[in-house]
Protein backbone atom coordinates (compact mmCIF):
# COMPACT_ATOMS: atom_id res chain seq x y z
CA UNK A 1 105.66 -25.86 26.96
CA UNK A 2 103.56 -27.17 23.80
CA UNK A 3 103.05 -24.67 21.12
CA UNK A 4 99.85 -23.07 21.74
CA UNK A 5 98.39 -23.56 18.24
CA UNK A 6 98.90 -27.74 18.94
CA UNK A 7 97.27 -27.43 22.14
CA UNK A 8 94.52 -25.64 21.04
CA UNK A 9 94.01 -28.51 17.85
CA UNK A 10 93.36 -30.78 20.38
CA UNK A 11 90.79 -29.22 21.92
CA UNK A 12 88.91 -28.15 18.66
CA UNK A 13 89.10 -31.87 18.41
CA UNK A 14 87.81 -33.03 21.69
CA UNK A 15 84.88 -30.67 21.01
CA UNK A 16 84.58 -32.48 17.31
CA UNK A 17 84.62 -35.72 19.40
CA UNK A 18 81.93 -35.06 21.42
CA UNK A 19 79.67 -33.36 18.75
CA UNK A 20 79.64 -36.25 16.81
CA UNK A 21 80.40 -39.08 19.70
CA UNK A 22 76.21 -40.31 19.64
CA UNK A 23 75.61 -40.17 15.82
CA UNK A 24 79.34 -42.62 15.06
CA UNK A 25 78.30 -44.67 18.03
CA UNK A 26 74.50 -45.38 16.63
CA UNK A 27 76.25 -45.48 13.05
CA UNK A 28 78.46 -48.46 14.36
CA UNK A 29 75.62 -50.21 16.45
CA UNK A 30 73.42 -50.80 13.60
CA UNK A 31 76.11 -51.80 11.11
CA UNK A 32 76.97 -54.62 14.24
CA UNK A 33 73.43 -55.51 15.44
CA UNK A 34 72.29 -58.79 14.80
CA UNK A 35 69.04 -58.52 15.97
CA UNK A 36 68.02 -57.06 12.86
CA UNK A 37 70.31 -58.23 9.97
CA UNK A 38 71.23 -55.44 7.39
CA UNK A 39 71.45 -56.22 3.84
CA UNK A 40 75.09 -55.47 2.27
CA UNK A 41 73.99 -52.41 0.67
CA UNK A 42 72.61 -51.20 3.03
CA UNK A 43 75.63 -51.77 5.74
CA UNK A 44 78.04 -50.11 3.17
CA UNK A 45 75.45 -47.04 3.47
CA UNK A 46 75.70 -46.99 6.81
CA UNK A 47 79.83 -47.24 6.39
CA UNK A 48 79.62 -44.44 3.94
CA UNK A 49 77.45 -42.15 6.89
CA UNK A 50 80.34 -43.36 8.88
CA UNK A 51 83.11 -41.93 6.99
CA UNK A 52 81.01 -38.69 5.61
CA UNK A 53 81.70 -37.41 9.73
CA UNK A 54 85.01 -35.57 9.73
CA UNK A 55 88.27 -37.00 10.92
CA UNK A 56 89.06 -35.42 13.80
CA UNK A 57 85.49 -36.46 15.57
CA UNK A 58 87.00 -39.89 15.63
CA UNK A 59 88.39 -40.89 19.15
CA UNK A 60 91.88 -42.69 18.03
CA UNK A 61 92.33 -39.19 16.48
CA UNK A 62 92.60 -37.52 20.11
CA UNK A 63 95.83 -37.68 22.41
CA UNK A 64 96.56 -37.09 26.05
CA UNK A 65 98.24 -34.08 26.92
CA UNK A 66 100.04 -32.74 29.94
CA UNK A 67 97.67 -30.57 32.13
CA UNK A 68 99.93 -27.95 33.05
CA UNK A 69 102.54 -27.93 30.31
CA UNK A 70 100.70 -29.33 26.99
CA UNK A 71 103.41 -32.03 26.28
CA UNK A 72 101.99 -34.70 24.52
CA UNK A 73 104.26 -37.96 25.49
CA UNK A 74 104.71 -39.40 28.95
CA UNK A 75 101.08 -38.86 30.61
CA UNK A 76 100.08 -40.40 33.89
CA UNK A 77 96.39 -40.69 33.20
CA UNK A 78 95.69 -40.92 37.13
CA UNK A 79 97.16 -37.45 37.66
CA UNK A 80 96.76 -35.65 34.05
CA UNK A 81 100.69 -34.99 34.23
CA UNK A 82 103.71 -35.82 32.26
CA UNK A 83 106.21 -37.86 33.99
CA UNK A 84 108.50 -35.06 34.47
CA UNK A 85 106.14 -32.35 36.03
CA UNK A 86 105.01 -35.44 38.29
CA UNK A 87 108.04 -36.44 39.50
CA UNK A 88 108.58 -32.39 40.58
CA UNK A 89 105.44 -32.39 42.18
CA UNK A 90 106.05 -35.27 44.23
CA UNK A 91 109.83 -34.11 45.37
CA UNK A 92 107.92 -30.65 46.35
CA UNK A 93 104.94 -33.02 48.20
CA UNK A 94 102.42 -31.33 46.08
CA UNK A 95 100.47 -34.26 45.49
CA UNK A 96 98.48 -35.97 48.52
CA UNK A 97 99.31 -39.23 48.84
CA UNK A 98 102.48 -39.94 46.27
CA UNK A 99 105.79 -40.52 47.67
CA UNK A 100 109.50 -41.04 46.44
CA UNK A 101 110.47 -44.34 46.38
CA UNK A 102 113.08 -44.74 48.59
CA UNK A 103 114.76 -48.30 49.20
């Protein structure tokens, strides 16, 4: 089991994500459009707006954790599960539709 305080990081920081998901995503699409081409001063404006928003509302800042135990390495995205608590919940046929490969 993950320590509570890390688990509870990440989920401060997939609120922080989503706060702040519309405002980086307009941010980026106006530094990029080419519709309407920004001077350089005023793109490294917009790249300064960029960076002002805190870390942890950036997406490559969040990571995938294990639904039932927190752990943050081995995720099957498909089930929300590391590989471990998987592979217990398929012995115990817990999960429709996966089965032990047998061969």
């Amino acid at each position: 089991m993950a320590k509570k305080s890390l688990i509870q990081r990440e989920k401060k920081r997939q609120k922080l994500e989503q706060k702040y998901h519309l405002i980086r995503q307009s941010l980026k699409k106006k530094i990029r459009s080419k519709v309407s081409p920004l001077s350089l001063s005023e793109k490294t404006k917009m790249r300064e707006k960029l960076q002002s928003l805190p870390r942890n509302s950036a997406p490559t800042r969040l990571h995938r954790r294990c639904f039932s135990t927190g752990r943050p390495r081995a995720n099957y995205r498909d089930f929300g599960l590391s590989g471990h608590v998987l592979r217990e919940m398929v012995y115990e046929c817990l999960l429709p539709g996966a089965t032990r490969s047998s061969w």
